[in-house]
Protein backbone atom coordinates (compact mmCIF):
# COMPACT_ATOMS: atom_id res chain seq x y z
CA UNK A 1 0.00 0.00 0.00
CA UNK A 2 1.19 3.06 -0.45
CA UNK A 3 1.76 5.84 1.91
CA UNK A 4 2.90 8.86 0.09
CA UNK A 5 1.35 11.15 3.21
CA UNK A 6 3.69 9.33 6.18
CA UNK A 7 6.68 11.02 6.93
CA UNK A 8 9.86 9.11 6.93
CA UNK A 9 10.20 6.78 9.55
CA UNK A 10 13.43 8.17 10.95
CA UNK A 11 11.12 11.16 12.04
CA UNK A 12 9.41 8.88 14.54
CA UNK A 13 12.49 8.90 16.88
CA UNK A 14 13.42 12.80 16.47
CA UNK A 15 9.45 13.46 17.53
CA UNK A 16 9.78 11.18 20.60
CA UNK A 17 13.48 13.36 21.24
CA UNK A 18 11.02 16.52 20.85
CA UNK A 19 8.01 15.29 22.40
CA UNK A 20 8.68 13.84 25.54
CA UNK A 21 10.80 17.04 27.12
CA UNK A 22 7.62 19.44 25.58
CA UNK A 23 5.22 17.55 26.57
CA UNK A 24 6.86 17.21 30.03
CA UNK A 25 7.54 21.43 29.98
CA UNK A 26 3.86 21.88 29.07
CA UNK A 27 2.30 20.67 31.99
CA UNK A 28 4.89 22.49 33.99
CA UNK A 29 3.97 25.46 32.09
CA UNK A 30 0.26 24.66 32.69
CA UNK A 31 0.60 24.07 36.83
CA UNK A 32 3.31 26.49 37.57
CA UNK A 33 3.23 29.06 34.79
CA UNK A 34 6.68 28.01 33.85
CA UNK A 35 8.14 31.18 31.66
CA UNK A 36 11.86 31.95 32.45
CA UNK A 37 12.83 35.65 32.06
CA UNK A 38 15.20 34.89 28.90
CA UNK A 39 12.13 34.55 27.04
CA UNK A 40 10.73 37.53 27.34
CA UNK A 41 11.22 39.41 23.90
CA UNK A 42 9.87 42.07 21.43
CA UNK A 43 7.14 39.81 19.19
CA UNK A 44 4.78 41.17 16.47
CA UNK A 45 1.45 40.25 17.38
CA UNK A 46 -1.80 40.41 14.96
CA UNK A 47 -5.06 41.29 15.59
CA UNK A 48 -3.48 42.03 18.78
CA UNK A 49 -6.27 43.25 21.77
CA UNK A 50 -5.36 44.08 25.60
CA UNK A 51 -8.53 43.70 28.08
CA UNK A 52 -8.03 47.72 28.86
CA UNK A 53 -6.69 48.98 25.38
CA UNK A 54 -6.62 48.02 21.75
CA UNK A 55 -3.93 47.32 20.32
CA UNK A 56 -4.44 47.21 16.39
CA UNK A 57 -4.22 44.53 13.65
CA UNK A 58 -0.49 44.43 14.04
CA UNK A 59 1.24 45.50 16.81
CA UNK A 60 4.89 44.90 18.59
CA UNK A 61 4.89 44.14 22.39
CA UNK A 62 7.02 42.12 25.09
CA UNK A 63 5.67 38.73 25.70
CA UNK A 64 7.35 35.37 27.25
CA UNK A 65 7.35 33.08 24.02
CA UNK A 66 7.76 30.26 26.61
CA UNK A 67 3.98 28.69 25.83
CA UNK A 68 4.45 29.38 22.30
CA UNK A 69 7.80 27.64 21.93
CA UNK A 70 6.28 24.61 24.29
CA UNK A 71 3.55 24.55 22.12
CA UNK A 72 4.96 24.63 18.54
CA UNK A 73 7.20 21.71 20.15
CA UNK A 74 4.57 19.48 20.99
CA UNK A 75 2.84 19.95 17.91
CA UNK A 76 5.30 19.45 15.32
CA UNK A 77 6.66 16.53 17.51
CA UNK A 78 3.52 15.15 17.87
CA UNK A 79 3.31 15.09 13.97
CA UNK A 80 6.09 13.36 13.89
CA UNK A 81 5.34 10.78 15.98
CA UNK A 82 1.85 10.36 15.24
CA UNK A 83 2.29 10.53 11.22
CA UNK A 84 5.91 9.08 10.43
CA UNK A 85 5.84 5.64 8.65
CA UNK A 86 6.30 2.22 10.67
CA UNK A 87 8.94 0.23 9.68
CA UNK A 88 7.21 -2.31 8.25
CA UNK A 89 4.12 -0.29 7.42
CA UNK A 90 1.32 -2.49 6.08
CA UNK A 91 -2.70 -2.38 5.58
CA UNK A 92 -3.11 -3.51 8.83
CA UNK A 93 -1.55 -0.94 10.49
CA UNK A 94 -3.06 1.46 8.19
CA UNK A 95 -6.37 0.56 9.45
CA UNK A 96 -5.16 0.38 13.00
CA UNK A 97 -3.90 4.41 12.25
CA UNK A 98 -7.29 5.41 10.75
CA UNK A 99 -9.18 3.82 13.94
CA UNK A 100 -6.81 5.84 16.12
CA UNK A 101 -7.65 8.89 14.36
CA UNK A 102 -11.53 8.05 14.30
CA UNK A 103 -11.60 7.40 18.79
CA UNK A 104 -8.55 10.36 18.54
CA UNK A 105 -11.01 13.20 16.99
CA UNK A 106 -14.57 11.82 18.65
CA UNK A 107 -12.57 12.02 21.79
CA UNK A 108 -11.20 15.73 21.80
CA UNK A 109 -14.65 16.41 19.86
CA UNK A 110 -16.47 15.39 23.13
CA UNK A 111 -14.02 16.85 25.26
CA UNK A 112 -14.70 20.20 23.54
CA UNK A 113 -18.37 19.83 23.93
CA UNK A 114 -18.40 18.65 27.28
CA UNK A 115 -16.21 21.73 27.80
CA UNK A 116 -18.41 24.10 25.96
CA UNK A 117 -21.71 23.13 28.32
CA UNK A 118 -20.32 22.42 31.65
CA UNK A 119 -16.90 24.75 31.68
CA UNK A 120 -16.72 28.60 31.83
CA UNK A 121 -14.43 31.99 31.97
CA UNK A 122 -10.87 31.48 32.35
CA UNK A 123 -11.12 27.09 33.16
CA UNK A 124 -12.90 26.97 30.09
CA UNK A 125 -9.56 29.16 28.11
CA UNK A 126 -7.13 26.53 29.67
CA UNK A 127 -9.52 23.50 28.57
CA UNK A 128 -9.30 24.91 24.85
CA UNK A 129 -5.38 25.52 25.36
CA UNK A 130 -5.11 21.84 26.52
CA UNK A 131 -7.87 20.88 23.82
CA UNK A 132 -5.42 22.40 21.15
CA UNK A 133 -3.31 19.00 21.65
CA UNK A 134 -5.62 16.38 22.68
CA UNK A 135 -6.32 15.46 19.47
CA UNK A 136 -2.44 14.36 18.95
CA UNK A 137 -1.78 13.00 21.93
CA UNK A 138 -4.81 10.64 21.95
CA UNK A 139 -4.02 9.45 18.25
CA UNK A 140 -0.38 8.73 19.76
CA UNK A 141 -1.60 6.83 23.10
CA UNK A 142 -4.51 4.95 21.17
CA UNK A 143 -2.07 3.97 17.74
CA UNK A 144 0.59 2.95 20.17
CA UNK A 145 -1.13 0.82 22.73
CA UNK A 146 -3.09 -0.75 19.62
CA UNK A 147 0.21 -1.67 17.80
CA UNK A 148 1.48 -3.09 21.09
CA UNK A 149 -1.93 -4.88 21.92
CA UNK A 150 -1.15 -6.78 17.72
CA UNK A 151 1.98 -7.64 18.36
CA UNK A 152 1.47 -8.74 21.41
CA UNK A 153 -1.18 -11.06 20.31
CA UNK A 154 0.79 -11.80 17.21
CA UNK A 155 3.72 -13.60 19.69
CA UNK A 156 1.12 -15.17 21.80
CA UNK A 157 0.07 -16.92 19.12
CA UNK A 158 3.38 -18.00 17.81
């Protein structure tokens, strides 16, 4: 079959590299509002808008790029873990990646609308900041454990 949309499957082990540490920093950001004073620097920002004055549609300020750093890093290393090629990538495991995909999206889906009924003001801002990577990270937890789960029953069976 052929996979022309999977990355390479040396990408898998750079995203783990990537992911792991950024995943790890995100929840640190998330609990202790981890943003280290080095990273506080001149950004452009558009559509920019302060609570007490507007800024414009483009607009320099001083922010901590800490969450955005964290949060292009767990995104692009979640691509890479979640869409780089097996090694021996196959029609089963196709299948077994669509699946993951399917429970991965009806899961952050339901998240979201659980979220959107039962979660307001500023919780409901960090459920949609956490809800930005859901998605990933359950297609990675689900595609993983259901690999492991085949093989496993692959060498039972042997």
């Amino acid at each position: 079959m052929k996979t022309n949309y999977l990355l390479p499957y040396s990408f898998k082990k750079i995203g783990w590299l990537i992911f792991i540490p950024s995943f790890i920093l995100g929840i640190l950001w998330l609990i202790f509002d981890f943003e280290p004073a080095f990273l506080d620097v001149n950004v452009i920002g558009l559509f920019s808008h302060d609570f007490m004055k507007t800024r414009g549609f483009i607009a320099i300020f001083e922010n901590n790029i800490a969450n955005e750093l964290i949060g292009v890093f767990i995104i692009v290393s979640g691509i890479f873990v979640a869409f780089a090629k097996e090694k021996n990538e196959d029609e089963f495991i196709s299948k077994i990646r669509l699946e993951s995909l399917l429970r991965a999206t009806y899961l952050n889906y339901g998240i979201l609308v659980f979220a959107l009924i039962f979660i307001y003001d500023k919780s409901f801002f960090t459920v949609m900041i956490v809800n930005m990577f859901t998605v990933l990270l359950f297609f990675i937890l689900h595609f993983n454990w259901a690999l492991y789960k085949s093989k496993k029953a692959i060498s039972d069976a042997k």
